[in-house]
PDB file of N, CA and C in Angstrom:
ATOM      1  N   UNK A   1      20.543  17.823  -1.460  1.00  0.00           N
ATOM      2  CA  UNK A   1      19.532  16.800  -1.758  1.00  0.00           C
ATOM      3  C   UNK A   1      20.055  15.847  -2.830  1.00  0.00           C
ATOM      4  N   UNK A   2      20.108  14.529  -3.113  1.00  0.00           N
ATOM      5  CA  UNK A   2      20.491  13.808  -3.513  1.00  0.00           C
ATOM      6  C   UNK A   2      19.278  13.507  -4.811  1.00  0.00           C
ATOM      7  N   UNK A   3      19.914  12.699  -5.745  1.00  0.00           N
ATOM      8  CA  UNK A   3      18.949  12.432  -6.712  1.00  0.00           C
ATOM      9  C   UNK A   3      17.794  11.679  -6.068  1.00  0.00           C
ATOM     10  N   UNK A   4      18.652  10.842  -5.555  1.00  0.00           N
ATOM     11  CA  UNK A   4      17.623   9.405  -4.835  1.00  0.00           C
ATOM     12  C   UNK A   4      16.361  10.506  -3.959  1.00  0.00           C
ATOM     13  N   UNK A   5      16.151  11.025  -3.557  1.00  0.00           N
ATOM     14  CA  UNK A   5      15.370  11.855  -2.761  1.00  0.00           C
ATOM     15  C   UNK A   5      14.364  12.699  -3.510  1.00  0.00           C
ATOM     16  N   UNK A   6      14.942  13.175  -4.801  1.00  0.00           N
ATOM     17  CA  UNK A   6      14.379  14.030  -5.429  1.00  0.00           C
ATOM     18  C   UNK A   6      12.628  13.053  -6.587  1.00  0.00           C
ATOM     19  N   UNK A   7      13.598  11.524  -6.906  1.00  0.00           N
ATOM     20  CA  UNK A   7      12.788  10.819  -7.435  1.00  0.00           C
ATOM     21  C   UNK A   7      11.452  10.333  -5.837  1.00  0.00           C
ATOM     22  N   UNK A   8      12.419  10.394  -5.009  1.00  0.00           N
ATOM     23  CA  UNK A   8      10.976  10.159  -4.048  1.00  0.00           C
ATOM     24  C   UNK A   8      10.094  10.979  -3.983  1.00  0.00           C
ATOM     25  N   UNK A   9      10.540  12.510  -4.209  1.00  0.00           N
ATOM     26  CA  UNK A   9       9.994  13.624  -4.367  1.00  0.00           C
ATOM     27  C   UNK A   9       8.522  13.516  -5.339  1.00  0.00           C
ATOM     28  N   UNK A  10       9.005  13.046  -6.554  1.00  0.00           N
ATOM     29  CA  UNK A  10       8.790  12.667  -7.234  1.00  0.00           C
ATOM     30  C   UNK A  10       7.165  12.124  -7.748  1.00  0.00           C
ATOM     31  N   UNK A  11       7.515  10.583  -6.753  1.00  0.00           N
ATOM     32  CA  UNK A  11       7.212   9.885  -6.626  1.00  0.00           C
ATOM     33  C   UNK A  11       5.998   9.774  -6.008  1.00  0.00           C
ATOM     34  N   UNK A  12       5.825  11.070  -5.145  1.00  0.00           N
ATOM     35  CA  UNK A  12       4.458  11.303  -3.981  1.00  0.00           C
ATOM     36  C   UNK A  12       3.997  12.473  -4.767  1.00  0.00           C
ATOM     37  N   UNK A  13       4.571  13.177  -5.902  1.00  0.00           N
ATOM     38  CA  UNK A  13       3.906  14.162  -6.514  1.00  0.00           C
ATOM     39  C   UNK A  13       2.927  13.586  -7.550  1.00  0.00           C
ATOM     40  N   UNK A  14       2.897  12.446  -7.937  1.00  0.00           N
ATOM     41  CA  UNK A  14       2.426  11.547  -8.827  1.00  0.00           C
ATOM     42  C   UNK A  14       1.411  10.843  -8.222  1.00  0.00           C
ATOM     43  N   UNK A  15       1.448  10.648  -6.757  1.00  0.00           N
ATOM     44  CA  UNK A  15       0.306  10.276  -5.966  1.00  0.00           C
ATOM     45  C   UNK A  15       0.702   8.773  -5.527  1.00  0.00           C
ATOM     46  N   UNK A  16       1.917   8.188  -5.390  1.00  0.00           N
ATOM     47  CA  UNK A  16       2.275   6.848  -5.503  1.00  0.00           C
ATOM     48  C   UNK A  16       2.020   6.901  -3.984  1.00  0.00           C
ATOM     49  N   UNK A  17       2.566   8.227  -3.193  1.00  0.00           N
ATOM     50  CA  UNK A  17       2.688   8.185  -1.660  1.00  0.00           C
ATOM     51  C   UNK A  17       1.272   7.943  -1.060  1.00  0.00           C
ATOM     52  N   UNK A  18      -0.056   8.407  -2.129  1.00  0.00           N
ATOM     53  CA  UNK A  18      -1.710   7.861  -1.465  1.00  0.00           C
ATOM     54  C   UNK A  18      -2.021   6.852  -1.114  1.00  0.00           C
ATOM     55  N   UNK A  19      -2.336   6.315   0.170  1.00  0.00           N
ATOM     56  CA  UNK A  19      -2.420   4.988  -0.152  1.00  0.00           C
ATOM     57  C   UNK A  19      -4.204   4.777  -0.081  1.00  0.00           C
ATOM     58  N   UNK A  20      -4.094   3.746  -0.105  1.00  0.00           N
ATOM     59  CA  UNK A  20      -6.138   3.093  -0.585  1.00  0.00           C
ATOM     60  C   UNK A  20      -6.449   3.767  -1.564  1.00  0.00           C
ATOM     61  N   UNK A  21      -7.783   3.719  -1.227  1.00  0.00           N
ATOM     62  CA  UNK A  21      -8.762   3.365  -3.070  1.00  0.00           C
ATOM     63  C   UNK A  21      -7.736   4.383  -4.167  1.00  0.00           C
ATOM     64  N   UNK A  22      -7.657   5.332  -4.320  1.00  0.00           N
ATOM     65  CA  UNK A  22      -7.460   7.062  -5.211  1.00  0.00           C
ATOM     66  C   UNK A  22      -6.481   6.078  -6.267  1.00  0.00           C
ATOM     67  N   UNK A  23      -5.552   5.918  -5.507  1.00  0.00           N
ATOM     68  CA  UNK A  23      -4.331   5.468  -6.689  1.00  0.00           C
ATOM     69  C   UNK A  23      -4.698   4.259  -7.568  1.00  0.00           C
ATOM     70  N   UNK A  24      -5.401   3.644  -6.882  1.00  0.00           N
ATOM     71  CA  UNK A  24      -5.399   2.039  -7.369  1.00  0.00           C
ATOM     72  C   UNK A  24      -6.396   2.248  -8.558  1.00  0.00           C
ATOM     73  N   UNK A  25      -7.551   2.823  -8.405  1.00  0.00           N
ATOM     74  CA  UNK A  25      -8.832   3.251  -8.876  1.00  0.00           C
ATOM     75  C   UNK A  25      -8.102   4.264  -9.987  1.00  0.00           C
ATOM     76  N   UNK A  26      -6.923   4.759  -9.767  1.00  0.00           N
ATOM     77  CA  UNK A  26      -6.412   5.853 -11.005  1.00  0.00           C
ATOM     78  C   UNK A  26      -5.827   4.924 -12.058  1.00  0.00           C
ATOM     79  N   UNK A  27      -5.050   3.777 -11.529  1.00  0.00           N
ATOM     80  CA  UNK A  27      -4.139   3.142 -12.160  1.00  0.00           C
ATOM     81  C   UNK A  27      -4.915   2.525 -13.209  1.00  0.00           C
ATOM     82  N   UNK A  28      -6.329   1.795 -12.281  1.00  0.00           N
ATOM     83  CA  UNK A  28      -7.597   0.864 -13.388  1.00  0.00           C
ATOM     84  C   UNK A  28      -7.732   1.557 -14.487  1.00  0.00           C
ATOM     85  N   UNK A  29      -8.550   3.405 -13.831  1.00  0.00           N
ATOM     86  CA  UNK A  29      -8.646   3.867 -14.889  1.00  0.00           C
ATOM     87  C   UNK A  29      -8.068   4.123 -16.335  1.00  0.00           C
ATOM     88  N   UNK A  30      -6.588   4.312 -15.649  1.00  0.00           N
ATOM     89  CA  UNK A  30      -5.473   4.771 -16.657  1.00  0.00           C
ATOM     90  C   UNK A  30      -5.123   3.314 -17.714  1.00  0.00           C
ATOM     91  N   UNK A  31      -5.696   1.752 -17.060  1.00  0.00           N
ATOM     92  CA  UNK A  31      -5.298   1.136 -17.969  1.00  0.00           C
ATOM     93  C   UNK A  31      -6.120   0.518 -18.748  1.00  0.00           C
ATOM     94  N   UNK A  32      -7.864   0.429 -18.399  1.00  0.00           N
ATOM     95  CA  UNK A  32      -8.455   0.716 -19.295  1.00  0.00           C
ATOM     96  C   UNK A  32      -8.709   1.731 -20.491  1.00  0.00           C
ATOM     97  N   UNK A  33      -7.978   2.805 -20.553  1.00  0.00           N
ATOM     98  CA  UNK A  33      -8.332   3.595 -21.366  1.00  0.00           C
ATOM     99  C   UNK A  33      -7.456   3.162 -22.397  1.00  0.00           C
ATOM    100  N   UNK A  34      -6.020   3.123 -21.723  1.00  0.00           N
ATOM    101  CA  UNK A  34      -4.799   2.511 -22.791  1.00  0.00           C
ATOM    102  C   UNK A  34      -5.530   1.057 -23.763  1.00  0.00           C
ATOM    103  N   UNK A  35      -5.669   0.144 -23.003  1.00  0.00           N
ATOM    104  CA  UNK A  35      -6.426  -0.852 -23.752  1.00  0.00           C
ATOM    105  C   UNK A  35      -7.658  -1.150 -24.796  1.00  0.00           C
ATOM    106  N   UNK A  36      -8.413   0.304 -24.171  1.00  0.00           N
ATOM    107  CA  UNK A  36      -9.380   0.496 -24.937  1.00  0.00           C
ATOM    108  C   UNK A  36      -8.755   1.269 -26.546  1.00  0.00           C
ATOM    109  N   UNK A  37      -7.398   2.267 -25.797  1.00  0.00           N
ATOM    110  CA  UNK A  37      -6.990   2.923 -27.021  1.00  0.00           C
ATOM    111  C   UNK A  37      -6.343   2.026 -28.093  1.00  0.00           C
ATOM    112  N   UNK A  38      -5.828   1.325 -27.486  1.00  0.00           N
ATOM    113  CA  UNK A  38      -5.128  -0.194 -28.493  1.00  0.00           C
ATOM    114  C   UNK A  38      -5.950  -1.098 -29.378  1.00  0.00           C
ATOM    115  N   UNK A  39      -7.166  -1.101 -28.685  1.00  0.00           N
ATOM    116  CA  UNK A  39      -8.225  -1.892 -29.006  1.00  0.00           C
ATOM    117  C   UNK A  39      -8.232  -1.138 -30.409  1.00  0.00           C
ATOM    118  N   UNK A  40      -9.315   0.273 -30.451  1.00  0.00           N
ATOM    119  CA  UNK A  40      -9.184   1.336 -31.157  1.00  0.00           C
ATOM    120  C   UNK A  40      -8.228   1.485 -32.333  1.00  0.00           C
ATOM    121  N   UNK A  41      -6.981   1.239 -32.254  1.00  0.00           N
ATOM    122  CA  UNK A  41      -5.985   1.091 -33.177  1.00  0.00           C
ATOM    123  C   UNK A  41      -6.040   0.051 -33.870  1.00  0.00           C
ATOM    124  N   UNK A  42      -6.005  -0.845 -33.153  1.00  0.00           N
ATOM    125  CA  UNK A  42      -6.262  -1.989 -33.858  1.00  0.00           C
ATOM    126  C   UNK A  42      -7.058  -2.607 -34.540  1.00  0.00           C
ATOM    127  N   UNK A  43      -8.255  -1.754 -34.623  1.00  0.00           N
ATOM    128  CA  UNK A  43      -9.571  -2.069 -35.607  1.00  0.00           C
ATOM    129  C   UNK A  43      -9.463  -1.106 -36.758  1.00  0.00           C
ATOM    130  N   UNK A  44      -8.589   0.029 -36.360  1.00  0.00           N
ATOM    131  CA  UNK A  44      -8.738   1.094 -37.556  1.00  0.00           C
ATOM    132  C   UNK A  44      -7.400   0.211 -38.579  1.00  0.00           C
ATOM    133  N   UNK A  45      -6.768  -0.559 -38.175  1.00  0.00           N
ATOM    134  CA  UNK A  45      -5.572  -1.245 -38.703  1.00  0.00           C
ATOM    135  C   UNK A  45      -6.133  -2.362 -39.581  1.00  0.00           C
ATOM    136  N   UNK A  46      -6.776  -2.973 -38.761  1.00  0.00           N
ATOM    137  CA  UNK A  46      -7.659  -4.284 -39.478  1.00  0.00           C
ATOM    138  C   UNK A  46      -8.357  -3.885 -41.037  1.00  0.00           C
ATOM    139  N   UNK A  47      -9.275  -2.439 -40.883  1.00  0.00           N
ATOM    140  CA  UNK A  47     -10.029  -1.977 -41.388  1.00  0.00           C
ATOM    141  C   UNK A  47      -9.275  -1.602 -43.265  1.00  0.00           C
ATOM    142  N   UNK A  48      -8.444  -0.708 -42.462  1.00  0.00           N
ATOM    143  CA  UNK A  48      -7.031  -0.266 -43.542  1.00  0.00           C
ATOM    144  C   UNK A  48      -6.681  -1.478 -44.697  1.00  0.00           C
ATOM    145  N   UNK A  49      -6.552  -3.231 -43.512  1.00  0.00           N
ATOM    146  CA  UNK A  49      -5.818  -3.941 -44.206  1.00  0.00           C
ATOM    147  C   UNK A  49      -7.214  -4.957 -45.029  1.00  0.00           C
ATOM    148  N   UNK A  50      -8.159  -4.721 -44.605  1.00  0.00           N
ATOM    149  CA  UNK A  50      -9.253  -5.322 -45.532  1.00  0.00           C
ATOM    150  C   UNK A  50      -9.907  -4.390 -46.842  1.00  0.00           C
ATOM    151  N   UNK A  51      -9.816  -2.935 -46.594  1.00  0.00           N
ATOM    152  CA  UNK A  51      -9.904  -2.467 -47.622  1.00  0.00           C
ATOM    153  C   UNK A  51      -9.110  -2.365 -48.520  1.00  0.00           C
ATOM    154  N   UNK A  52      -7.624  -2.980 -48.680  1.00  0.00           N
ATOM    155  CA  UNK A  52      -6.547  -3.226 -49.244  1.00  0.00           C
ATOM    156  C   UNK A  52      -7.041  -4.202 -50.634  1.00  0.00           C
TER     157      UNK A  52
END
């Protein structure tokens, strides 16, 4: 088995191989949360630099 094969392997273990709603609807999820977590950081940062 070759590397190249193993990342395809991979690749459908991660759910990339699903196709319609599941993945797409995972991806939204996954990047609202990141954004929301940034958001999050970034107010506790603000906060830090005004109580300065």
């Amino acid at each position: 088995m070759t590397a190249k094969g193993s990342i395809k392997n991979n690749d459908f273990a991660q759910g990339v191989g699903k196709k319609g709603t599941t993945s797409r609807s995972d991806k939204n999820a996954m990047r609202q949360a990141f954004l929301a977590k940034m958001k999050e950081q970034a107010r506790a940062v603000k906060k830090e630099i005004d109580n300065d």
